[in-house]
Protein backbone atom coordinates (compact mmCIF):
# COMPACT_ATOMS: atom_id res chain seq x y z
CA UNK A 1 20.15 -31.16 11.56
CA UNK A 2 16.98 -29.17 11.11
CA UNK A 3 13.64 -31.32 11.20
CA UNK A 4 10.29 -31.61 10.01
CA UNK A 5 7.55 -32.12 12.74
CA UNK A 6 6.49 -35.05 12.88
CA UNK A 7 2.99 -36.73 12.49
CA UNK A 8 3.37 -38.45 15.79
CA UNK A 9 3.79 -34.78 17.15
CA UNK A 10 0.42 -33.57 15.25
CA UNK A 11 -1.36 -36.80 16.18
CA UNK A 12 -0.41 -36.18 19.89
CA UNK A 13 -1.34 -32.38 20.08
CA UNK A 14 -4.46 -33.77 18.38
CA UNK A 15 -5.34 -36.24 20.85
CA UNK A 16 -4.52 -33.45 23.53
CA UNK A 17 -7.01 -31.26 22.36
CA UNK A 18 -9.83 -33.91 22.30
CA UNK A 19 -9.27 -34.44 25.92
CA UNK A 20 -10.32 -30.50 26.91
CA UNK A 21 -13.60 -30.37 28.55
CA UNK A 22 -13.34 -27.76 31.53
CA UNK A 23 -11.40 -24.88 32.14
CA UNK A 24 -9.95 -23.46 35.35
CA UNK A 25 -11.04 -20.91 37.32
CA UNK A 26 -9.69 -17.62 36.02
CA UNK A 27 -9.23 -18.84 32.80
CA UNK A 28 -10.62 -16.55 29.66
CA UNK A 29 -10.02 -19.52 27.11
CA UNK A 30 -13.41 -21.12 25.67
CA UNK A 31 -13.62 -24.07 23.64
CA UNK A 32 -15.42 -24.39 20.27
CA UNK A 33 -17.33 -27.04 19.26
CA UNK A 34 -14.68 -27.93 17.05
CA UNK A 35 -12.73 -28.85 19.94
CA UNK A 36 -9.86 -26.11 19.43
CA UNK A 37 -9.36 -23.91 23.05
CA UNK A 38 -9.69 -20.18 21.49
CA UNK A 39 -10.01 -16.80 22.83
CA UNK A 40 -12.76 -14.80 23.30
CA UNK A 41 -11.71 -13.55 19.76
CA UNK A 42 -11.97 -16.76 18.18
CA UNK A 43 -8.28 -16.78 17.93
CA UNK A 44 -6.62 -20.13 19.92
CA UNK A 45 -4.44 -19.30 22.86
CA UNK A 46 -0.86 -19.26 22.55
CA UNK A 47 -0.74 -22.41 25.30
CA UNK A 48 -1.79 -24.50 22.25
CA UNK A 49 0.23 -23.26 19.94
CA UNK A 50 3.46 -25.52 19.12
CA UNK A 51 7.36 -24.14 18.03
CA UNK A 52 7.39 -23.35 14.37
CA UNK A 53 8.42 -26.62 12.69
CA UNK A 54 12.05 -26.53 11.89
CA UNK A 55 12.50 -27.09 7.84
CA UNK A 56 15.83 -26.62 5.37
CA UNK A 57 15.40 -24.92 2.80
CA UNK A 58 11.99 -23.83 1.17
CA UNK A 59 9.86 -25.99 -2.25
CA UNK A 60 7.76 -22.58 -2.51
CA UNK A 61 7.58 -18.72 -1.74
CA UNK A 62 6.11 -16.79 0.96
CA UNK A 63 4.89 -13.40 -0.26
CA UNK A 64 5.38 -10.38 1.38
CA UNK A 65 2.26 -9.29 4.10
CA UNK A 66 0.88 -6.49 5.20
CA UNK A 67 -0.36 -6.22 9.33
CA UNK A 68 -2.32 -3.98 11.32
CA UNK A 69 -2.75 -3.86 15.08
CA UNK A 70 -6.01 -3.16 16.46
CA UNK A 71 -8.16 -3.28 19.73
CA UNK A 72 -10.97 -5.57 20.42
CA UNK A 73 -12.16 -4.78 23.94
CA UNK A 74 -8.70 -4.67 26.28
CA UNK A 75 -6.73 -7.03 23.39
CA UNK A 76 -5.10 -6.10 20.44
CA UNK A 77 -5.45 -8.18 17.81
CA UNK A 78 -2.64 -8.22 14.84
CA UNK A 79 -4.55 -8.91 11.64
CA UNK A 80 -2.13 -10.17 8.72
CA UNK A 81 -2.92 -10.14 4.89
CA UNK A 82 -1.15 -12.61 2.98
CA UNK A 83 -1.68 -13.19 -1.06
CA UNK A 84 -2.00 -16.75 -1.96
CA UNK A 85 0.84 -19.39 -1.32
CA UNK A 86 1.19 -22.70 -3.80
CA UNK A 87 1.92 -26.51 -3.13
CA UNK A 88 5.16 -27.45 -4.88
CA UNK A 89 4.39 -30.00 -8.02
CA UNK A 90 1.61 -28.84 -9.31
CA UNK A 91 1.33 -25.00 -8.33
CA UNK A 92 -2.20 -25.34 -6.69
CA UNK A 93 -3.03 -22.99 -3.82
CA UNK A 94 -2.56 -23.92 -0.82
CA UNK A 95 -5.53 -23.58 2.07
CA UNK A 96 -3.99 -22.56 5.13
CA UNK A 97 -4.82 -24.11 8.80
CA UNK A 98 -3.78 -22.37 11.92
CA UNK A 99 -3.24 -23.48 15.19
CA UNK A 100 -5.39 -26.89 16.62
CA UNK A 101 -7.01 -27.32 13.30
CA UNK A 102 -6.77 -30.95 11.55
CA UNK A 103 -3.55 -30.53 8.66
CA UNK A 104 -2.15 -27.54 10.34
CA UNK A 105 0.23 -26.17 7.78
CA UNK A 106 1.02 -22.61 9.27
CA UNK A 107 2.65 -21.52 12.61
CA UNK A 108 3.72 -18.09 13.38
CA UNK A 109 6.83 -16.72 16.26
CA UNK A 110 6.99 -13.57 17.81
CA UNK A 111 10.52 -13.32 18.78
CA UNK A 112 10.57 -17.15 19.32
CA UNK A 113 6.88 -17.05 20.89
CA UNK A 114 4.41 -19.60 19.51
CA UNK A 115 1.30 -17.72 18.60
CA UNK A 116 -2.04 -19.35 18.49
CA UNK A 117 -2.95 -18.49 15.64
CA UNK A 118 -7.01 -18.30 13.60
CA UNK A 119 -6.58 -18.35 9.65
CA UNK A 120 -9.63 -17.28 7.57
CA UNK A 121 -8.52 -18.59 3.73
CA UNK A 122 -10.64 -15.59 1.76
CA UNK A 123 -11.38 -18.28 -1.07
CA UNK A 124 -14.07 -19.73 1.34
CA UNK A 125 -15.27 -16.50 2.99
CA UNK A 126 -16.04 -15.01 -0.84
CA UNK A 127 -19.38 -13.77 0.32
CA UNK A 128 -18.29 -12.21 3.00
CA UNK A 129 -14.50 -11.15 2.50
CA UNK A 130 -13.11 -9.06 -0.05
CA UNK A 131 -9.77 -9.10 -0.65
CA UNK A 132 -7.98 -5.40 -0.73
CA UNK A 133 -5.69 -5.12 -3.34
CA UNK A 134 -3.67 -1.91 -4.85
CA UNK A 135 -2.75 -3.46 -7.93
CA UNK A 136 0.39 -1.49 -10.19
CA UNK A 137 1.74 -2.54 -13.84
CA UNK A 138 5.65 -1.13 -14.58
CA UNK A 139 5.48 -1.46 -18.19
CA UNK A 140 9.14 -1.52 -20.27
CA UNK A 141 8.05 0.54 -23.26
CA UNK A 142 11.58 1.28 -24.93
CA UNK A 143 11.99 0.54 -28.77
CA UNK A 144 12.58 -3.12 -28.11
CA UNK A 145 8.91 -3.53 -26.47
CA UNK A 146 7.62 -2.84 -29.72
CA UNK A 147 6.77 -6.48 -31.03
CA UNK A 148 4.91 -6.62 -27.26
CA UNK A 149 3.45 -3.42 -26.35
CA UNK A 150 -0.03 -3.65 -27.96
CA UNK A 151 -0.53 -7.53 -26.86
CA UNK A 152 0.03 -6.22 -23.55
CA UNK A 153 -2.16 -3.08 -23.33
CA UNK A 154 -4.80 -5.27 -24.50
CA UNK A 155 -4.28 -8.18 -22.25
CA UNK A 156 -4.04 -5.44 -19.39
CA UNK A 157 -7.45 -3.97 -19.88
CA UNK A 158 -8.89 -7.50 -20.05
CA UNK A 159 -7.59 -8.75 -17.20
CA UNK A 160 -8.21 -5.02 -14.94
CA UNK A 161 -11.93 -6.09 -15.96
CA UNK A 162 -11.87 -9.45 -15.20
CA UNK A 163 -10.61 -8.34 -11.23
CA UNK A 164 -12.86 -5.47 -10.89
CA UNK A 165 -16.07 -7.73 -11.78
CA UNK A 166 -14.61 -10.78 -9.38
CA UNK A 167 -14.60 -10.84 -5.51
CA UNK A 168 -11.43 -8.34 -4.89
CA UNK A 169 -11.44 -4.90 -3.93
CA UNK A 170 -8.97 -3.55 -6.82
CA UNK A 171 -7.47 -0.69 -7.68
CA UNK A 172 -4.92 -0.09 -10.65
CA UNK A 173 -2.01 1.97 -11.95
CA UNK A 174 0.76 2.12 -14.17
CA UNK A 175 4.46 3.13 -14.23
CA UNK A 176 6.22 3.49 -17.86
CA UNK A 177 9.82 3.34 -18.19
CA UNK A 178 12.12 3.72 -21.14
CA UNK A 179 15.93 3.29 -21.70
CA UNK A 180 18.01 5.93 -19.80
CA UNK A 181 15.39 8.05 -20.03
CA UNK A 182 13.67 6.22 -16.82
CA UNK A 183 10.09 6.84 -15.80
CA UNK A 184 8.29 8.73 -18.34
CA UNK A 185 4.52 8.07 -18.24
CA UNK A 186 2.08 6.86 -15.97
CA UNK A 187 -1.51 7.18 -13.99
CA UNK A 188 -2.02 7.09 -10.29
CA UNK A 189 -4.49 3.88 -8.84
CA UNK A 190 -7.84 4.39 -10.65
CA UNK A 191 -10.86 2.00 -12.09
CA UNK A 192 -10.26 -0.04 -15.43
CA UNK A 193 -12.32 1.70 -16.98
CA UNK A 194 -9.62 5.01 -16.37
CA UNK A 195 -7.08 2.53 -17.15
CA UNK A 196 -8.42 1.55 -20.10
CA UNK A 197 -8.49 5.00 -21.53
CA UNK A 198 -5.01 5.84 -20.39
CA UNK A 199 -3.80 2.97 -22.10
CA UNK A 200 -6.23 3.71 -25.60
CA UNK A 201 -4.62 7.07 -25.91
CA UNK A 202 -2.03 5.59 -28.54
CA UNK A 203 -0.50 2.62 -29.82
CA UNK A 204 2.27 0.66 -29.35
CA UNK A 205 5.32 1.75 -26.73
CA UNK A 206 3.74 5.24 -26.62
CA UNK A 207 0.78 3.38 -24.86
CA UNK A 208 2.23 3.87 -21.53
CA UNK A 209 4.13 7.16 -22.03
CA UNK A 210 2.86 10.49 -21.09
CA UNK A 211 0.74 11.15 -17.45
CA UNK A 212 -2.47 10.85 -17.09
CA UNK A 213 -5.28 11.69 -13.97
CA UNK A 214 -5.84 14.56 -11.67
CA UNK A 215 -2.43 14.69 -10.36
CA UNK A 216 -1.14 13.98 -13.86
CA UNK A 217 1.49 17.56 -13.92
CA UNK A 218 2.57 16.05 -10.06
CA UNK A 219 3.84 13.12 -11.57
CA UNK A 220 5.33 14.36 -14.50
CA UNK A 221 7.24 16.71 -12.46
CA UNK A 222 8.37 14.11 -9.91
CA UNK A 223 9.29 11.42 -12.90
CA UNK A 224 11.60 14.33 -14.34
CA UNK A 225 13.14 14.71 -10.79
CA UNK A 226 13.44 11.30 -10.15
CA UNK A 227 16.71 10.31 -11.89
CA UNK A 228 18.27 8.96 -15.02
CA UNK A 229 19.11 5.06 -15.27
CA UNK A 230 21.91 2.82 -17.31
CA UNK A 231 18.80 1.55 -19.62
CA UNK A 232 15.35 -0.53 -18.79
CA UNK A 233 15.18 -0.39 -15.41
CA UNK A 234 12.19 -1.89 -13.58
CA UNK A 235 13.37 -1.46 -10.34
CA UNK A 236 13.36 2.41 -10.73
CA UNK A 237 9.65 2.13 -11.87
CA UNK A 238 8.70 0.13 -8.67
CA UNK A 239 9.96 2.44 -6.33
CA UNK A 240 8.65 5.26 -8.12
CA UNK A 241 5.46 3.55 -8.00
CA UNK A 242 6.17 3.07 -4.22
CA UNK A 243 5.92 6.79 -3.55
CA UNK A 244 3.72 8.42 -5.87
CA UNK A 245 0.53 6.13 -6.01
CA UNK A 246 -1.60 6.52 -3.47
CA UNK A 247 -2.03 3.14 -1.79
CA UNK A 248 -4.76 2.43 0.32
CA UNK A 249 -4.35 1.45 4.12
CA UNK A 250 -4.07 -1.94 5.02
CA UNK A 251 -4.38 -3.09 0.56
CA UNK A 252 -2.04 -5.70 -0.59
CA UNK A 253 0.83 -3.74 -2.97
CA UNK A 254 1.11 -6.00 -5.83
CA UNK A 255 3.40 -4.74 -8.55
CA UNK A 256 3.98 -6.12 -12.33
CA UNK A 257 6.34 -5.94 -14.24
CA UNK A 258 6.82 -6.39 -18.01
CA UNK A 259 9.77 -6.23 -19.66
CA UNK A 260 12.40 -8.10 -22.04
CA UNK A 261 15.58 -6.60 -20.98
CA UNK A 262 18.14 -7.16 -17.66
CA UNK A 263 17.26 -4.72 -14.82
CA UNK A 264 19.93 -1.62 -15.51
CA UNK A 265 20.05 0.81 -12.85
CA UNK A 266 23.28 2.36 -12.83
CA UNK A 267 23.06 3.05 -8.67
CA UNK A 268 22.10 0.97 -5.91
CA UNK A 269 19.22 3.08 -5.18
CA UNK A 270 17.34 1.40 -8.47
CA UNK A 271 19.16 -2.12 -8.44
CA UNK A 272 17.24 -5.57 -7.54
CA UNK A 273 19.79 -5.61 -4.58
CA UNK A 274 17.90 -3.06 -2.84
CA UNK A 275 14.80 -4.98 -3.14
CA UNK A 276 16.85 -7.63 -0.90
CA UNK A 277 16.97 -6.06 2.66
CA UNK A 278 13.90 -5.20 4.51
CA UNK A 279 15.53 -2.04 5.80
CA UNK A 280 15.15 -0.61 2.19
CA UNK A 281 11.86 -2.65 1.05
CA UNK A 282 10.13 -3.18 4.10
CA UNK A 283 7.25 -6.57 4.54
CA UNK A 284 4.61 -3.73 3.62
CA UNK A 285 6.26 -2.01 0.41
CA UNK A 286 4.18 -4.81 -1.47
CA UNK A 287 5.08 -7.87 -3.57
CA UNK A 288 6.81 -7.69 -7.26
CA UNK A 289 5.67 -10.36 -9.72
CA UNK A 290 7.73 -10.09 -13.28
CA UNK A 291 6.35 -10.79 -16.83
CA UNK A 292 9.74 -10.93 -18.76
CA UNK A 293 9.62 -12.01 -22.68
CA UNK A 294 13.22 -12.45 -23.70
CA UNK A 295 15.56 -15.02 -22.88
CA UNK A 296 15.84 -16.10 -19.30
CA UNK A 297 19.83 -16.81 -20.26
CA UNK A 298 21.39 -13.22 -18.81
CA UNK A 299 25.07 -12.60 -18.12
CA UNK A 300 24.60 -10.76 -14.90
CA UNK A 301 26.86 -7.72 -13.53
CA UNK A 302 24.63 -6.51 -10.71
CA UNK A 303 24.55 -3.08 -10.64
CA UNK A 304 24.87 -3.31 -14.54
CA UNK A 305 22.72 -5.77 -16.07
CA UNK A 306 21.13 -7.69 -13.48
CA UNK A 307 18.24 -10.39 -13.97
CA UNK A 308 14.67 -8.30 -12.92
CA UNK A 309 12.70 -11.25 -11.77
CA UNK A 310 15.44 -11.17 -8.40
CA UNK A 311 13.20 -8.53 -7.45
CA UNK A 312 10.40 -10.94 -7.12
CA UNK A 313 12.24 -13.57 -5.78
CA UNK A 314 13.48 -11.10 -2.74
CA UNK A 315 9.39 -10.08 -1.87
CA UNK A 316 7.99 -13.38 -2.68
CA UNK A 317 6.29 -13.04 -6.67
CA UNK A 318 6.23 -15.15 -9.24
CA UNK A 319 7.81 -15.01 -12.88
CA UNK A 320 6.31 -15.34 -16.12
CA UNK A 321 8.84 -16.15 -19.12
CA UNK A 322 7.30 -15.28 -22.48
CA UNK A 323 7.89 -14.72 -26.20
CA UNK A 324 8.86 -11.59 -27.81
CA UNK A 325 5.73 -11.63 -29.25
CA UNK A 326 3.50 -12.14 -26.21
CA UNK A 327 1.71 -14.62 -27.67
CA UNK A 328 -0.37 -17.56 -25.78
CA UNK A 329 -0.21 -15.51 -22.65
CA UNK A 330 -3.27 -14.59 -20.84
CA UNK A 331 -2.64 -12.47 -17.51
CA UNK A 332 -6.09 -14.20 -16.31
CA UNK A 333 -3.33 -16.86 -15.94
CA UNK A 334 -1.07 -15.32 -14.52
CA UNK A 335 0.04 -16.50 -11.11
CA UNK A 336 -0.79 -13.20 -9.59
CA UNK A 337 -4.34 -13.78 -10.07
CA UNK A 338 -4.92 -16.73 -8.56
CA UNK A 339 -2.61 -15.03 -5.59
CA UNK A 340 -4.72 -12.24 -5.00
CA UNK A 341 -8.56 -14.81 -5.23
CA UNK A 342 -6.59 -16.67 -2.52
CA UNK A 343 -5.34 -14.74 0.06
CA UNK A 344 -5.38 -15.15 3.95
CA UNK A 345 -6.10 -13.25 6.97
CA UNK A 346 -3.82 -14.87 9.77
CA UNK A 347 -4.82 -13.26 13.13
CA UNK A 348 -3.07 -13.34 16.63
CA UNK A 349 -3.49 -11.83 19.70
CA UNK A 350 -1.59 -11.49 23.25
CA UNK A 351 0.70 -8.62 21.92
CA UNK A 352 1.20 -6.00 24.11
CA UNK A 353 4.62 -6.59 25.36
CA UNK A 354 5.49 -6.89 22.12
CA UNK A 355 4.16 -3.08 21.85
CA UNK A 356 7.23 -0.89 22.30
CA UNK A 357 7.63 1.02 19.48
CA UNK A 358 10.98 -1.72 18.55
CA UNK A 359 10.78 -4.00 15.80
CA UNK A 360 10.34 -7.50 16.74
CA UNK A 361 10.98 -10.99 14.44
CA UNK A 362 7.91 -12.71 13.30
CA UNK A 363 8.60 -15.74 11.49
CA UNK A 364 6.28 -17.68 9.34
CA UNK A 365 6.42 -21.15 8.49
CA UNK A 366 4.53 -23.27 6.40
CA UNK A 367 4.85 -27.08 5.97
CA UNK A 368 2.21 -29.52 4.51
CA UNK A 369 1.26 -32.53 6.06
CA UNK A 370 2.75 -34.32 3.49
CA UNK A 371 6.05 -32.47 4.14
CA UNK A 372 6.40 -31.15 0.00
CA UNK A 373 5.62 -28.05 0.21
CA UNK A 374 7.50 -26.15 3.19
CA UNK A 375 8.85 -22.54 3.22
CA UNK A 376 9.66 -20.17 5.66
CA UNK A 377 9.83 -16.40 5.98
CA UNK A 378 11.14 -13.53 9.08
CA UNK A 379 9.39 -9.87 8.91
CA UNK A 380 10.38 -7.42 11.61
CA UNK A 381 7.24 -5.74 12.22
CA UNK A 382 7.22 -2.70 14.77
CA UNK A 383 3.50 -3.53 16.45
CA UNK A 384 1.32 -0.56 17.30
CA UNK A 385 -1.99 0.25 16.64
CA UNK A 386 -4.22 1.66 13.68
């Protein structure tokens, strides 16, 4: 029987903590005013850190992360970036508290290690912290996106505004796909305002067909290389968008994806499946969210005609469900958005013989105080340095 830890068990480490005044000799832990025993790093030592709460099943979704390893003095430091995470019930975002904090409602294992860990929550560092974000829209624009396409184009531009004139460091791009004919148009991470003119060359589905940018002729070349599909396929367009755009180092990956048709890829290679295993879409490959404006109510043959919002389900997105028509939609509402404005930086140290060039489990688990909204996630992560 798995179990949630208990208040008793928070109350006690609490009291614990209010009881450290002096440190032995030898010892390089310090202790904040705040009464939580932390490195010289600000980051608390792993002797304070608890066992991951054990939970059963999860009431909301982890996302996938990205990490980096770097050196501060003789420690390495693993930084991890993490988009936003909700409560259950009413979808708001959660704030995140690490380890000896008041509420803590994150822990973090290294191959069954408790980590102390130091959470900065980049909604209430907006002065000082801007979020990195690579953002990429896979855009369905066969003859049944037609009702859609121009609602979309519009509300794209609008929002790609709205993010570059907030607190986020944002890049965008776009993947277009068709039926069978797979990828046939897109531009590689710009501004809006590039993105805005890419998608103003036309109307309608053509919006998002043709290639656009300095490397334009490279991706039209590798689109016509890249393989045919069994119809809309949004997985192809992802992982196409996985190896031609040219993500920044250490950015979230955030992909969406519109469409109104099942996932069809006609090979494993483009199938929500492979989105499933973090040996083919590893913790770093980014996180899918899907826009889909059909009916939810698909027979699914996977392989065949599989349901595309899997895809976010496997790298921890959200779903929109729409109308054909794409009407009372607003991406400024989509969850994405409110994802990316509240992201975390979860930071750990003590790593080194972790350093081995081997991938090692790091589980994350989050559970609220009131015990609704839990979740938990394993990445292998191979640590070495920047």
């Amino acid at each position: 029987m798995k179990r949630h830890l208990s208040f008793l068990s928070l109350a006690a480490m609490a009291l614990a903590m209010s009881f450290t005044s002096c440190l032995s000799d030898g010892d390089d832990t310090i202790v904040l005013e705040d009464g939580r025993p932390t490195s010289t790093h600000g980051i608390p030592s792993d002797d304070l850190a608890g066992p991951n709460p054990e939970i059963e099943g999860s009431t909301t979704s982890i996302p996938n992360i990205q990490y980096t390893v770097e050196r501060e003095g003789d420690d390495a430091i693993v930084r991890i970036d993490m988009t936003g995470v909700q409560n259950a019930g009413d979808y708001s975002w959660m704030r995140l508290l690490g380890t000896g904090e008041q509420g803590q409602n994150v822990w973090v294992e290294v191959d069954g290690k408790p980590k102390g860990i130091d959470v900065i929550n980049n909604a209430d560092n907006q002065e000082n912290v801007r979020p990195m974000v690579d953002l990429v829209f896979c855009v369905d624009n066969s003859g049944s996106m037609s009702e859609e396409a121009n609602a979309i184009a519009r509300d794209i531009i609008s929002w790609a505004s709205l993010l570059e004139s907030s607190n986020i460091d944002v890049r965008f791009g776009c993947v277009g796909y068709g039926n069978i004919d797979g990828v046939n148009g897109a531009i590689n991470l710009t501004d809006a305002n590039a993105l805005s003119e890419y998608l103003n060359r036309s109307t309608g589905t053509s919006r998002t067909m043709g290639f656009a940018g300095s490397d334009a002729s490279t991706l039209q070349t590798a689109a016509s290389n890249f393989g045919y599909t069994n119809g809309e396929c949004g997985g192809q367009a992802i992982r196409f968008g996985d190896r031609y755009m040219n993500f920044r180092t250490g950015s979230n990956r955030i992909y969406v994806n519109f469409t109104d048709e099942p996932n069809q890829p006609g090979n494993e290679l483009w199938s929500t499946e492979f989105f499933k295993s973090q040996d083919n879409w590893s913790t770093t490959q980014g996180t899918v969210h899907t826009v889909y404006s059909a009916s939810s109510s698909i027979s699914e043959s996977i392989g065949y005609r599989e349901k595309p919002w899997r895809i976010s389900e496997y790298t921890g997105g959200t779903v929109l469900y729409t109308s054909s028509s794409f009407t009372g939609v607003t991406l400024s509402d989509l969850p994405v958005t409110g994802a990316m404005q509240n992201s975390y930086v979860i930071r750990f140290t003590n790593v080194d013989e972790f350093m081995d060039g081997n991938a090692h489990e790091v589980t994350i688990t989050i559970l609220s105080p009131d015990g609704r909204t839990y979740a938990e996630r394993t990445f292998y992560i191979t640590f070495s340095e920047a």
